[in-house]
Each structure stands twice: as C-alpha cells, then as structure tokens.
Protein backbone atom coordinates (compact mmCIF):
# COMPACT_ATOMS: atom_id res chain seq x y z
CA UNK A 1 0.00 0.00 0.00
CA UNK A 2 0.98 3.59 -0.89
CA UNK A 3 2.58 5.47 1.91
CA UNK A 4 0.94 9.11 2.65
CA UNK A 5 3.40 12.03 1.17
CA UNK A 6 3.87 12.95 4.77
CA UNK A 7 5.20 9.78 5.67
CA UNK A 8 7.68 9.58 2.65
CA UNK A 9 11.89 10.44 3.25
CA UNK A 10 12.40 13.41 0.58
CA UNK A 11 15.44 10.86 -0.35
CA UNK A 12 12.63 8.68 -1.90
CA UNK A 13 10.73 10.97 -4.14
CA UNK A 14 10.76 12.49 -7.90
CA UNK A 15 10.79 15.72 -6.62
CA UNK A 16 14.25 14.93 -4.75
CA UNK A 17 15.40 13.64 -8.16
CA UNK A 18 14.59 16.33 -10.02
CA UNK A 19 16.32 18.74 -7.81
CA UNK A 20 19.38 16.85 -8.25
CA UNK A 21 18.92 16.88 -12.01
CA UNK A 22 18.65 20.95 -11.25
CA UNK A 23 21.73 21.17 -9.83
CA UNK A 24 24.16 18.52 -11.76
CA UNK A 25 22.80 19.49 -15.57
CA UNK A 26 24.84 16.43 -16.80
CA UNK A 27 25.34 13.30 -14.89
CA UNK A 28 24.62 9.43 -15.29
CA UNK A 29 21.69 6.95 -13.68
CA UNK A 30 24.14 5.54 -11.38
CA UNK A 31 25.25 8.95 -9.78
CA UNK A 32 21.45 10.06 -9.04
CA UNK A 33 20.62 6.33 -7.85
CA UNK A 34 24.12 6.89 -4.96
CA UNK A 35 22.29 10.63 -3.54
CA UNK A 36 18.80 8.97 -3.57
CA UNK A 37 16.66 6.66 -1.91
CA UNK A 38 15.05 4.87 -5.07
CA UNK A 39 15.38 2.02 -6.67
CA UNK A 40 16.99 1.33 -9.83
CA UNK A 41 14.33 1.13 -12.32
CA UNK A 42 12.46 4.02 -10.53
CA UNK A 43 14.82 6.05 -11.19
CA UNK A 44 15.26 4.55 -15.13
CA UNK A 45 11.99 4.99 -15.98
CA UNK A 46 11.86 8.61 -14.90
CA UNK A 47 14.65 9.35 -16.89
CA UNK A 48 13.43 7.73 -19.66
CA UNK A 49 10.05 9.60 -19.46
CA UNK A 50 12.56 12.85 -19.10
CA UNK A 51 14.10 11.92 -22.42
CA UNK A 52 10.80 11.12 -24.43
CA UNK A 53 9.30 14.32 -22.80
CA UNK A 54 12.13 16.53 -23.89
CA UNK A 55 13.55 17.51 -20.90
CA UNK A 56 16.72 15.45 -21.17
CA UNK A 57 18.96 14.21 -24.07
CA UNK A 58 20.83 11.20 -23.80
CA UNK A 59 24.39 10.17 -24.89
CA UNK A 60 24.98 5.99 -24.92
CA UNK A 61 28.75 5.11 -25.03
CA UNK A 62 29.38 1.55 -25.84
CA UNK A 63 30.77 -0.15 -22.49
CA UNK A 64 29.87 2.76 -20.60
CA UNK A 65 26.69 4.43 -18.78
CA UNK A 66 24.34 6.55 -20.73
CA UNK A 67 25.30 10.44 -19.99
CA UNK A 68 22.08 12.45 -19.43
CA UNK A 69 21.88 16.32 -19.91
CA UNK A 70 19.57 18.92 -18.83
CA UNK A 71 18.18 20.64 -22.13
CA UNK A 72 14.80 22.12 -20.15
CA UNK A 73 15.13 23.29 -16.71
CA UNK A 74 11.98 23.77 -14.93
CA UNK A 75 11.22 24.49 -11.59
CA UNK A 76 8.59 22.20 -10.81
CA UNK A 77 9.62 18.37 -11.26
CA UNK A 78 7.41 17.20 -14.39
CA UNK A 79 5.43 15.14 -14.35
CA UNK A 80 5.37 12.43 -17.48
CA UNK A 81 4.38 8.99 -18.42
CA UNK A 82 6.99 6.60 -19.80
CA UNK A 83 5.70 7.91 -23.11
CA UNK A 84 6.76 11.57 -22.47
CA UNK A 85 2.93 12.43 -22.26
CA UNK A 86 1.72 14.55 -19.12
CA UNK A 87 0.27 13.31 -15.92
CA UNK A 88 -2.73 15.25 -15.10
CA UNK A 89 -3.98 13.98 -11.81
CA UNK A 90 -3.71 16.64 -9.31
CA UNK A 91 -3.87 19.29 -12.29
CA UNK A 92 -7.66 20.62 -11.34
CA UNK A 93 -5.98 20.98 -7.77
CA UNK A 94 -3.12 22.45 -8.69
CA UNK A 95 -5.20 25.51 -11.43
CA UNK A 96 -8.04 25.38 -8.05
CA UNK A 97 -5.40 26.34 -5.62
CA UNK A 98 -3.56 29.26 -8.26
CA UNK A 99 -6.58 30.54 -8.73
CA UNK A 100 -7.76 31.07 -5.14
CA UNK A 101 -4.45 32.76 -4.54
CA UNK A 102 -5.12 35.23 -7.39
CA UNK A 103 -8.59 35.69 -6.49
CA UNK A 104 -9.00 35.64 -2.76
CA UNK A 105 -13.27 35.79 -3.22
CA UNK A 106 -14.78 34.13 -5.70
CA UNK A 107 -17.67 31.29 -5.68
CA UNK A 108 -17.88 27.71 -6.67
CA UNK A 109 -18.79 28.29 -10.47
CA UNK A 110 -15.71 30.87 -10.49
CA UNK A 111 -13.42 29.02 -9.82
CA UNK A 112 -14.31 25.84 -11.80
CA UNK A 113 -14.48 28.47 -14.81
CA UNK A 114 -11.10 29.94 -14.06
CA UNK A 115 -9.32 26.80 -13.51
CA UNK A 116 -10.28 24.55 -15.95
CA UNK A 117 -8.14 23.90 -18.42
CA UNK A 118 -8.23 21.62 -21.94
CA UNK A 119 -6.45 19.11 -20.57
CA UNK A 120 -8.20 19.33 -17.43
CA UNK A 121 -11.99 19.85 -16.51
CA UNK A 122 -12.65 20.52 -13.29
CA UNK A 123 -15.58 18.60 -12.59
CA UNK A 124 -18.30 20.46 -9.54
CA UNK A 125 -18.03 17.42 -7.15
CA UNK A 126 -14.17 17.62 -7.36
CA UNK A 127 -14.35 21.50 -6.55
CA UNK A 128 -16.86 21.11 -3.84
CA UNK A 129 -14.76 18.60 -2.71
CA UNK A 130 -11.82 20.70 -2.43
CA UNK A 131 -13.52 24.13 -0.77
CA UNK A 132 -15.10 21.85 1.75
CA UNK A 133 -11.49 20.53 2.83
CA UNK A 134 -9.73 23.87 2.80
CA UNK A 135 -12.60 25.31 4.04
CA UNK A 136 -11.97 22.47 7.49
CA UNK A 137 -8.06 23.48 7.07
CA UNK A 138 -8.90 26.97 7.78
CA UNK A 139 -7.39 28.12 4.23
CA UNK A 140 -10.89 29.48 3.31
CA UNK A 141 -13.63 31.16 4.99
CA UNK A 142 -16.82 30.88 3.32
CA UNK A 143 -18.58 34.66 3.64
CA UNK A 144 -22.52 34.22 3.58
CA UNK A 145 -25.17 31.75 4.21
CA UNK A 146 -25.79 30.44 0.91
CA UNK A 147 -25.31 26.69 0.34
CA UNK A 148 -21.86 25.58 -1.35
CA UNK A 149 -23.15 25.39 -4.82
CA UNK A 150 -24.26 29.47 -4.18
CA UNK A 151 -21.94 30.75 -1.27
CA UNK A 152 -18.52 33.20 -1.67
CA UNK A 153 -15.84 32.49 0.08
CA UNK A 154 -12.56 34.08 0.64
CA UNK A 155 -9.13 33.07 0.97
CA UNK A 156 -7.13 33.52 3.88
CA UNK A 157 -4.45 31.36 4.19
CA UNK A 158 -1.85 31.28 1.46
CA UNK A 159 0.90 29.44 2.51
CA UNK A 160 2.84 29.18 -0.89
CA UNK A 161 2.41 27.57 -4.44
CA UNK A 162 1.82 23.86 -3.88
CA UNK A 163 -1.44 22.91 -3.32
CA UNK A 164 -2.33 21.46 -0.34
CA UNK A 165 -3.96 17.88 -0.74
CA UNK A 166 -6.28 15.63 0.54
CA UNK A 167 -4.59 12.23 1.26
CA UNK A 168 -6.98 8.87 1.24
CA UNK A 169 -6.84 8.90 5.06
CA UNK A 170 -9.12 12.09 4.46
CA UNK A 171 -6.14 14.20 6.04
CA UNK A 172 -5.07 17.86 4.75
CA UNK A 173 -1.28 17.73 3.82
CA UNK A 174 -0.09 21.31 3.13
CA UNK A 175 3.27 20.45 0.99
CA UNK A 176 4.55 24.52 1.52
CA UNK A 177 4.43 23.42 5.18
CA UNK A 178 5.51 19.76 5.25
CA UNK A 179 2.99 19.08 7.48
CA UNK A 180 -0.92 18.07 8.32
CA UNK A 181 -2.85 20.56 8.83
CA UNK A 182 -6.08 19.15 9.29
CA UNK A 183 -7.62 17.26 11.36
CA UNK A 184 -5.33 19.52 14.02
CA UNK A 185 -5.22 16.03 16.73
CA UNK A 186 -3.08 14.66 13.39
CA UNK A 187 -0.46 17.32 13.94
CA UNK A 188 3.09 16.47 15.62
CA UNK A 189 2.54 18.40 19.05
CA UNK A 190 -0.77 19.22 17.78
CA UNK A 191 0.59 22.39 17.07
CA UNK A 192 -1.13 24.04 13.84
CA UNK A 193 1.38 25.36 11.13
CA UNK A 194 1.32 28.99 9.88
C-alpha cells in the first residue's frame, strides 16, 4: 500500500530527483541512484520519461553508462508517463489552488471556470470537494449563508504555491508546510502550522 506524502523520506521521491537533475545538468543513472533513496528502475523509468518528454537528451557510449543532460530546466519536477505524455492527476488541484491565490473571493462556479483547463476539466463534485477541505483546514472562509453550490468564500491562508492535498486517510497535507494541517489532533505536538 501507498505510503501518505507525509510519511515519505524526501530521499525517496521524484521531486528529490529532479532537484538533483537541477543542480548537476549532466550526470549518469548511477550517480542520481548513490544521492537517492530509489530504486533502480524508478529512477530509469523517470529518466526515460525525461528523455521522451524533452527535458533530457541522452548520450549511450558503448561499455559505458548513458550520460544524461539537462536541455529544459523547470522548476517544478514534471510530471510524465513513460511515453513523455503529461500526468494530469492533481492538475484541477493544482489551477483550483492558483486561482484562489489570485482571487481571494470568488464562488464555486468561479473558480471551476477559471481553472479549468483543456487538458483538465474541473468537474463540480471535485471543486466542492476541495472548498469543503480547505474550508476544514482553515485556508478558506466561506462569507454568507448560501449553500456551497451558491456561497462566496474568501481566501485567507496562502501558505505558498503547492497545493495542499487531501490524502486517502481524508487528512489535509499542506506540501509549503511539510505538514498536516487538518484534522489539528493529526499534527506532531498538535501544534497548527502557519
């Protein structure tokens, strides 16, 4: 079973890798696999995703390992199938989240509208979804009576550009934070993060 992002050594994720990609710009498999906690063919496969996707060209010596280079820096790690395609779970997220920072009031119909995308629809369930969970998390306030579907609500907590996310155990992780931030009895100390 998956392991909540919370629960996960930074050693042992894509983002890690891609920050060591950042910094190296040329290097082989074998020196990212010695600075991270992934296997082998983990850390294959993303590279061979990079390569498809156009992010990184490859050099293959005969005897030797393949030399990768950084041809398209990006700050966030992408995210790619082995076919160099785009991942877009987490994209309606993502667009919900930058647009609630640009917006700070808006209702639900605004900011389906404004964050939908052609790649990604946001469906209404998955927005009220969202607002309802933030709303909990104390990132949103909502500012009349109206039911969901109708009400305003304003944003008050902005605490960076990652979105936070709802794990399975129906747990707010805020990624800008590291930490849970709802329920508040799931917090280290039960200390809530600013």
């Amino acid at each position: 079973m998956k392991r909540p992002i919370n629960e996960v050594q930074k050693e042992a994720t894509r983002e890690y890798l891609w920050e060591k990609i950042l910094e190296k710009k040329e290097f082989t498999s074998g020196e990212i696999y010695n600075v991270s906690m992934l296997e082998r063919s983990t850390i294959s496969e993303y590279l061979t995703s990079l390569v498809v996707a156009g992010y990184l060209s490859v050099e293959k010596a005969k005897g030797k390992e393949s030399k990768y280079k950084l041809i398209k820096p990006v700050s966030e790690p992408p995210r790619v199938r082995e076919d160099g395609s785009r991942i877009t779970a987490g994209m309606g997220r993502q667009n919900m989240w930058r647009t609630m920072r640009i917006r700070k009031i808006f209702t639900l119909n605004d900011l389906i509208a404004l964050s939908s995308v052609d790649e990604h629809r946001v469906a209404e369930e998955e927005a009220k979804t969202y607002v309802s969970y933030l709303e909990k998390a104390g990132y949103l306030k909502k500012i009349d009576r109206l039911s969901m579907s109708k009400a305003t609500f304003r944003f008050i907590r902005d605490t960076g550009p990652k979105s936070p996310m709802i794990q399975r155990v129906r747990r707010v992780y805020d990624p800008n934070l590291k930490q849970i931030v709802w329920p508040e009895s799931e917090q280290p100390n039960n200390i809530k993060g600013v």
